[in-house]
Protein backbone atom coordinates (compact mmCIF):
# COMPACT_ATOMS: atom_id res chain seq x y z
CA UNK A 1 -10.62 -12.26 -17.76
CA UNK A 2 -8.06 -14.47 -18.90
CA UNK A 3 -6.55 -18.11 -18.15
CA UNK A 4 -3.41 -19.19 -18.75
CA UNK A 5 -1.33 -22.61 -18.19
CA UNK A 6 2.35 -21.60 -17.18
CA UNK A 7 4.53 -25.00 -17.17
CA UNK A 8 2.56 -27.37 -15.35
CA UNK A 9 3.16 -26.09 -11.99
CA UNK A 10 1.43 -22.89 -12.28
CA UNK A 11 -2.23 -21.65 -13.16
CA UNK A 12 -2.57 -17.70 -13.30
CA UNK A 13 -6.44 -16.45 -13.60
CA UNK A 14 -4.92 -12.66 -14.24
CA UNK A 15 -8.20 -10.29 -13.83
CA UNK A 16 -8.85 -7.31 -15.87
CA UNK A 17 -6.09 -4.63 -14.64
CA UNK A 18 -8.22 -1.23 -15.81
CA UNK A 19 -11.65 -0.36 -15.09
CA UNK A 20 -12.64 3.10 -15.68
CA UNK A 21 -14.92 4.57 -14.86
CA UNK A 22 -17.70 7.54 -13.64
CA UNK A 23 -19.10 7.88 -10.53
CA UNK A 24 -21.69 10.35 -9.71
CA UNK A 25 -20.62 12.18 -6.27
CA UNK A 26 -23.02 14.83 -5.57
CA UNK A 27 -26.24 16.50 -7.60
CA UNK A 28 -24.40 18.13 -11.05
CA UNK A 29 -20.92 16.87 -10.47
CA UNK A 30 -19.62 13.84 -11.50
CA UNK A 31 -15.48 13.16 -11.33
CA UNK A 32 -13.58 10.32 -12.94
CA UNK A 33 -13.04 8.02 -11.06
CA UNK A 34 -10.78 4.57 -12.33
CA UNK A 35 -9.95 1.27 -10.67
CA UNK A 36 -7.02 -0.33 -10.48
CA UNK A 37 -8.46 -3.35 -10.64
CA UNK A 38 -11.76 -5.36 -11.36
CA UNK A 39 -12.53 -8.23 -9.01
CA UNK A 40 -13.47 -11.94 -10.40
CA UNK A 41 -16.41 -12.11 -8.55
CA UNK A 42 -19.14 -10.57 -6.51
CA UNK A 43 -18.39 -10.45 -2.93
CA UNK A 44 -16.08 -13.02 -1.43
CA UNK A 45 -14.06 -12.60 2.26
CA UNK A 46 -12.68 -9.49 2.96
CA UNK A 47 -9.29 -8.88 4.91
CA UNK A 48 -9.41 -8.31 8.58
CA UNK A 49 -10.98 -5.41 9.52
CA UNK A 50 -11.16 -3.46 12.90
CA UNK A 51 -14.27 -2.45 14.18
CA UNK A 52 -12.98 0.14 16.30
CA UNK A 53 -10.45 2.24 15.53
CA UNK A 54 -6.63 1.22 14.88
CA UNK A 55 -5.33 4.09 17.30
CA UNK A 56 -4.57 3.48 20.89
CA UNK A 57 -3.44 6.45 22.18
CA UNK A 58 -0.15 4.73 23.14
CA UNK A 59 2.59 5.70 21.18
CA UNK A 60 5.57 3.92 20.07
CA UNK A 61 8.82 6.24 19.21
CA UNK A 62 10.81 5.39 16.44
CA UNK A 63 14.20 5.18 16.64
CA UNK A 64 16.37 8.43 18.17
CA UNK A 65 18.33 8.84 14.89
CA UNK A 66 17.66 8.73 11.77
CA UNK A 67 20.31 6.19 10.19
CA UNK A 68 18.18 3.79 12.00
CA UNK A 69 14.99 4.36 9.60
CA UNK A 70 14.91 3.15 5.78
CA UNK A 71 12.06 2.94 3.29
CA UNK A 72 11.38 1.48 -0.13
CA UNK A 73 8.44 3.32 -2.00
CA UNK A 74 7.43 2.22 -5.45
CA UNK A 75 4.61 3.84 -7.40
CA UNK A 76 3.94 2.61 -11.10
CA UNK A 77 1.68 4.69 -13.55
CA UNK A 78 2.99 3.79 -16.44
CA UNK A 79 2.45 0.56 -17.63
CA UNK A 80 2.47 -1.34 -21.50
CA UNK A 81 0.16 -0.26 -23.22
CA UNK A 82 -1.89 3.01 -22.64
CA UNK A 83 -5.40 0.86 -21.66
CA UNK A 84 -3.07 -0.44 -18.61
CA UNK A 85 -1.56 2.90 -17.79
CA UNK A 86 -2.76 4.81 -13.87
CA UNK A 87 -2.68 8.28 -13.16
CA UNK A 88 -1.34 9.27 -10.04
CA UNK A 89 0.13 6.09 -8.07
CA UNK A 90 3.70 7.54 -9.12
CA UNK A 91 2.36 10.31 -7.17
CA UNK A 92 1.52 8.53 -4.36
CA UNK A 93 4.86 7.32 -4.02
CA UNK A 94 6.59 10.95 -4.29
CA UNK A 95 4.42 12.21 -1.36
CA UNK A 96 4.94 9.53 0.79
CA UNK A 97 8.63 10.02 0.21
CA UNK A 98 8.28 13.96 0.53
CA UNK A 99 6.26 12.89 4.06
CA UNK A 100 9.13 10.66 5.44
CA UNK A 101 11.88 13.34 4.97
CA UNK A 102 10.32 16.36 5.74
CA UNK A 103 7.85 15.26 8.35
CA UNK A 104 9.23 12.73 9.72
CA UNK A 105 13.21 13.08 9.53
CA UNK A 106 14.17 10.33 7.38
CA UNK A 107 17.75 10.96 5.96
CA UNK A 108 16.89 11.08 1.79
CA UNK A 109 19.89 8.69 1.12
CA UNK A 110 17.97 6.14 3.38
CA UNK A 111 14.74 6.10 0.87
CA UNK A 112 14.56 4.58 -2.27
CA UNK A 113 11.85 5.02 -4.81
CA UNK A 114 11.59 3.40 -7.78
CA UNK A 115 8.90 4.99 -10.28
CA UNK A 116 7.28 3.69 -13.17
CA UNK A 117 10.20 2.05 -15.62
CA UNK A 118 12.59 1.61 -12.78
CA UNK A 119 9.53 -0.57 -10.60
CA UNK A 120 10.16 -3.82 -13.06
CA UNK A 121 10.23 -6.86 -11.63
CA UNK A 122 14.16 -7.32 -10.94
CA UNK A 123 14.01 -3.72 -9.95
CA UNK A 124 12.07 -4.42 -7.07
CA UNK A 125 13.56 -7.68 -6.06
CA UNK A 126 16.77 -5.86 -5.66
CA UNK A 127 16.02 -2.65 -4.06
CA UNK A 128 14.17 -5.20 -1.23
CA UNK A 129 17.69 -6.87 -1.16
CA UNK A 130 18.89 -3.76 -0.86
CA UNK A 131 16.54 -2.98 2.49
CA UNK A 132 17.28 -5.94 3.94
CA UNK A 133 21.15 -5.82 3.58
CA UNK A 134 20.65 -2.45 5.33
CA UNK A 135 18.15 -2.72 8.03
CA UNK A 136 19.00 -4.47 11.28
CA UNK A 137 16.90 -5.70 14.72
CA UNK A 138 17.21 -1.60 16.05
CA UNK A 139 16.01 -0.66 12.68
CA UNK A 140 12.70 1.29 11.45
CA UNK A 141 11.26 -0.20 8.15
CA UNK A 142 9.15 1.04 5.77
CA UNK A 143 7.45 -0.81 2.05
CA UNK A 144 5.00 1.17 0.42
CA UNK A 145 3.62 -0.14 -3.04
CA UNK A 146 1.44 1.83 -5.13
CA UNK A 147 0.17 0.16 -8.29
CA UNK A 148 -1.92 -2.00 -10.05
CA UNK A 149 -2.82 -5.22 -8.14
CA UNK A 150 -4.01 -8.55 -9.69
CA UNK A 151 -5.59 -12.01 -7.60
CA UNK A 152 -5.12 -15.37 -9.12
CA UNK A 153 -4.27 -19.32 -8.49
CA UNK A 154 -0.59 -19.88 -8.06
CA UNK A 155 1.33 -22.61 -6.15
CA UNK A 156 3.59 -20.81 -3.99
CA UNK A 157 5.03 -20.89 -0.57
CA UNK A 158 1.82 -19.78 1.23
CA UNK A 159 -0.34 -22.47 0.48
CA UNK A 160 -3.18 -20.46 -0.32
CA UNK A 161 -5.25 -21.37 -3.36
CA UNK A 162 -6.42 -17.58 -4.24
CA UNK A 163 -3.36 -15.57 -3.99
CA UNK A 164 -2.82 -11.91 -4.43
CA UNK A 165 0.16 -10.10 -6.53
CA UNK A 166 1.46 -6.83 -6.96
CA UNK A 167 2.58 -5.71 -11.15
CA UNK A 168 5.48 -4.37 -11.43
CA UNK A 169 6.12 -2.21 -14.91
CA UNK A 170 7.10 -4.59 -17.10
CA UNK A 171 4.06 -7.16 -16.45
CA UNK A 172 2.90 -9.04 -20.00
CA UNK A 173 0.12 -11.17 -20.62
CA UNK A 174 2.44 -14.23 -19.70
CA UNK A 175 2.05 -12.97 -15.69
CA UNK A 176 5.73 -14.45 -14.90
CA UNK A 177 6.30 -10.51 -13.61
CA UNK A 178 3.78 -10.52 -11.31
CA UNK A 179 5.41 -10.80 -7.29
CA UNK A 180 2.89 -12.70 -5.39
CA UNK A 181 1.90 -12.26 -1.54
CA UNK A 182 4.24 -15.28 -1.25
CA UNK A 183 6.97 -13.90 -2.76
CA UNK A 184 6.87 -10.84 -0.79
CA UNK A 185 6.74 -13.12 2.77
CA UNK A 186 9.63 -14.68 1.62
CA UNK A 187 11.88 -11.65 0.75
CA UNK A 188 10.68 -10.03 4.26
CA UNK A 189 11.42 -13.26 5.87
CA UNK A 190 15.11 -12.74 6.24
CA UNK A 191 14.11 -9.09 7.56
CA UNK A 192 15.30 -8.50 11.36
CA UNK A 193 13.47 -5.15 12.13
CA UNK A 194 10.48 -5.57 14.75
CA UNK A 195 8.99 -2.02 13.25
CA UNK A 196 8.00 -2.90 9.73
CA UNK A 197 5.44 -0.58 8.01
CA UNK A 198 4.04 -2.13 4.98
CA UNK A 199 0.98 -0.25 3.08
CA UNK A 200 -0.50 -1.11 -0.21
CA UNK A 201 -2.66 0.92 -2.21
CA UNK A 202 -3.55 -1.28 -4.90
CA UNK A 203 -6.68 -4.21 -5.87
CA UNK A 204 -7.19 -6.91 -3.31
CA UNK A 205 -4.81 -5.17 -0.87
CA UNK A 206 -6.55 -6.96 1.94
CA UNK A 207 -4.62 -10.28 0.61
CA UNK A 208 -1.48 -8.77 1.70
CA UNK A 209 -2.20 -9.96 5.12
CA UNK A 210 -0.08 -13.01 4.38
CA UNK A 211 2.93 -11.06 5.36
CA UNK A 212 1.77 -9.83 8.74
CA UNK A 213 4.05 -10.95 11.84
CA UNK A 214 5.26 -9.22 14.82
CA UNK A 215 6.19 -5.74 15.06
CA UNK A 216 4.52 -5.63 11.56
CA UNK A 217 1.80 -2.92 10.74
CA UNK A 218 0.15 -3.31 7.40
CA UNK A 219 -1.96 -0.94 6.09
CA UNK A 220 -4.17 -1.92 3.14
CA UNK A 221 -6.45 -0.06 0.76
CA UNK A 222 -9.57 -2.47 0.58
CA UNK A 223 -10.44 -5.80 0.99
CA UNK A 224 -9.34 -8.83 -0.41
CA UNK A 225 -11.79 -8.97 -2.95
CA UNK A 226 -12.21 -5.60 -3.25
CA UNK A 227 -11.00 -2.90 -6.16
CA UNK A 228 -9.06 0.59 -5.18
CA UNK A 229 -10.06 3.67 -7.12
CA UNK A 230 -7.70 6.92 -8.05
CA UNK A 231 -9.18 9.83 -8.97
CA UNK A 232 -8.19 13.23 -10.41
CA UNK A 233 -10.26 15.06 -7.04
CA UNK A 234 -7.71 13.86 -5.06
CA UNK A 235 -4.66 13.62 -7.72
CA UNK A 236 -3.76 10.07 -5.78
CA UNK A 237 -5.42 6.73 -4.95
CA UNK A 238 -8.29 7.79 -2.24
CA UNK A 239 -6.65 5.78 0.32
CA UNK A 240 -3.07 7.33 -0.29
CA UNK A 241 -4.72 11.11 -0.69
CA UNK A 242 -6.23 10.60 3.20
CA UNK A 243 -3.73 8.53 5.10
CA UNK A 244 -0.52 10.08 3.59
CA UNK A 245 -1.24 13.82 1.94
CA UNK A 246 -4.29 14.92 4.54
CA UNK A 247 -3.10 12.85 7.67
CA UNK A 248 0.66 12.75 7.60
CA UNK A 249 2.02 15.32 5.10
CA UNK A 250 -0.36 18.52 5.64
CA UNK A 251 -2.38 16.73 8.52
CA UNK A 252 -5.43 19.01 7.95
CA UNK A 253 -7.12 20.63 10.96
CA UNK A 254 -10.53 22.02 8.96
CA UNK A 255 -12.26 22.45 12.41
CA UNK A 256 -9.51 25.14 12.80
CA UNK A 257 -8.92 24.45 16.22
CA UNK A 258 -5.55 24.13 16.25
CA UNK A 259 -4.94 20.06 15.92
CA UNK A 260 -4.91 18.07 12.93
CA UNK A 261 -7.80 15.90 12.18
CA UNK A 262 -5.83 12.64 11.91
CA UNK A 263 -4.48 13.50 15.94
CA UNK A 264 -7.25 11.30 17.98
CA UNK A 265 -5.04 12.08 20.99
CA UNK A 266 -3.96 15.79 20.54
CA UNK A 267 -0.38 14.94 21.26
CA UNK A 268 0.96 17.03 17.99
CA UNK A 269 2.20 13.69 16.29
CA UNK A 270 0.36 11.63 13.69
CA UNK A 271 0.88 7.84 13.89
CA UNK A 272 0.18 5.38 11.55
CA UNK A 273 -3.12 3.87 12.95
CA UNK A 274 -4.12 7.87 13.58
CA UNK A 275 -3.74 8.08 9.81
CA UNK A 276 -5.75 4.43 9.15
CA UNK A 277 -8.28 6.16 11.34
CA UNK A 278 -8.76 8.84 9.90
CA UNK A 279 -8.23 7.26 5.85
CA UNK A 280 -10.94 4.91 6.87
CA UNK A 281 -13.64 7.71 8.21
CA UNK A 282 -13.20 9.60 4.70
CA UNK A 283 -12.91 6.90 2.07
CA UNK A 284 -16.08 6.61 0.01
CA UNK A 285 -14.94 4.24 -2.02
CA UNK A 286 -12.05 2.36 -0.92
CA UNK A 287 -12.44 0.13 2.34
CA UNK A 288 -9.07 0.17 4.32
CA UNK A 289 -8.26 -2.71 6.37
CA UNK A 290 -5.11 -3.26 8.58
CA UNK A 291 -2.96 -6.00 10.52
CA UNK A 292 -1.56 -4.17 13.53
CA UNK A 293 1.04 -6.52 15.41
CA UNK A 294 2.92 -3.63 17.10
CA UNK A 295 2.15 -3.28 21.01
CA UNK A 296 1.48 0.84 20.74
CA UNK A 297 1.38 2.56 17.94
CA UNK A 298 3.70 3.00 15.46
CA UNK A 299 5.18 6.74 14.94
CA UNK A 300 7.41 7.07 11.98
């Protein structure tokens, strides 16, 4: 754990970034399993959480065509230093991508995704300039982040005293890389879409409620105090491996009956809260949360 006094405006408590570790899964097997994240303290309030499940049944169409629909997907593995470096959030962001053109229809000159070296800080900051000089009010949106996730104090536009921040790949110890929750309300601020699909798979995702809003859906990993674990049994953060790869891009029907497990309402399409739903059921050791200001739900 480390302190550090940035000009006098600014104190960063940056937590550790790596935990590994092994977790013991059934009698004789034991997989790897490593955090992206260790939280400062025991407990603490979590994100907001649905009791029941995130589906309605009531489905929201995107857009008719597809220059109507644009993403930004970033997944960072490969950070300084090898005790920092992840193992399959790059991949994370590659199947999401894979999900949104071939499942979905999104035209592949209307997704960006920035991997490892390209996800530094200015790297980001301009390909969400580059979103929002694109998308307009008739507009589909999507931000996915992938990554390691850090909480600390920092003065910024939200007010909050404990804020949440996602590392881009060129984070140092100094933590002026690190894009805060606030940061990331501001830059969506200017955003005219009313179907915005955020998801973070990442520490503390549950602190990324600060950029909820209407038409907004954001779909988080764990709670705000909470650590997210990748694994090589699932070759992607848990929460990415059932929401995305089992739900959305195969959307796995292993009662063989002909529907995919993720489709609560048997209507052949998988929405986002159908893929919460069902990410949330399986997860053993991340605890999903989600902000759902969309009337119905949202169908990519």
């Amino acid at each position: 754990m480390k302190k550090m006094a940035i000009s006098g405006l600014l104190l960063i408590l940056l937590v550790g970034v790596v935990l590994p570790a092994h977790v013991s899964v059934q009698a004789g097997a034991t997989i790897n399993i490593a955090s992206k994240g260790k939280p400062p303290w025991a407990g603490g309030p979590g994100g907001p959480e649905e009791e029941e499940g995130a589906a309605t049944g009531v489905v929201s169409p995107p857009p008719e065509s597809p220059e109507n629909r644009w993403a930004l997907i970033i997944g960072i593995a490969d950070y300084s230093g090898e005790e920092n470096d992840l193992k399959y959030t790059d991949d994370d962001a590659l199947e999401l991508n894979k999900t949104l053109v071939e499942i979905y229809g999104y035209w592949v000159n209307h997704t960006m995704v920035l991997i490892d070296g390209a996800a530094t800080k200015s790297g980001i900051l301009t390909a969400i300039a580059w979103l929002r000089d694109n998308e307009t009010a008739d507009d589909e949106v999507v931000f996915y982040y992938s990554g390691h996730g850090v909480r600390g104090v920092k003065w910024d536009s939200d007010k909050e005293r404990i804020d949440e921040g996602i590392v881009p790949a060129d984070f140092d110890e100094t933590g002026y890389s690190v894009i805060w929750d606030g940061d990331l309300a501001d830059e969506f601020s200017g955003f005219e879409t009313t179907r915005f699909f955020i998801g973070f798979d990442t520490c503390y995702a549950g602190g990324f409620d600060d950029l909820a809003g209407s038409g907004r859906v954001i779909c988080m990993s764990s709670k705000e105090s909470q650590s997210s674990y990748e694994s090589n049994i699932w070759l992607n953060g848990e929460f990415t491996y059932y929401f995305v790869d089992q739900a959305m891009l195969n959307q796995v029907d292993l009662n063989g009956d002909g529907v995919a497990d993720a489709d609560a309402n048997e209507d052949g399409y998988i929405t986002v809260e159908e893929a919460f739903d069902y990410a949330k059921a399986n997860c053993q050791y991340d605890t999903p949360v989600i902000n759902d200001q969309l009337s119905d739900d949202m169908l990519l």
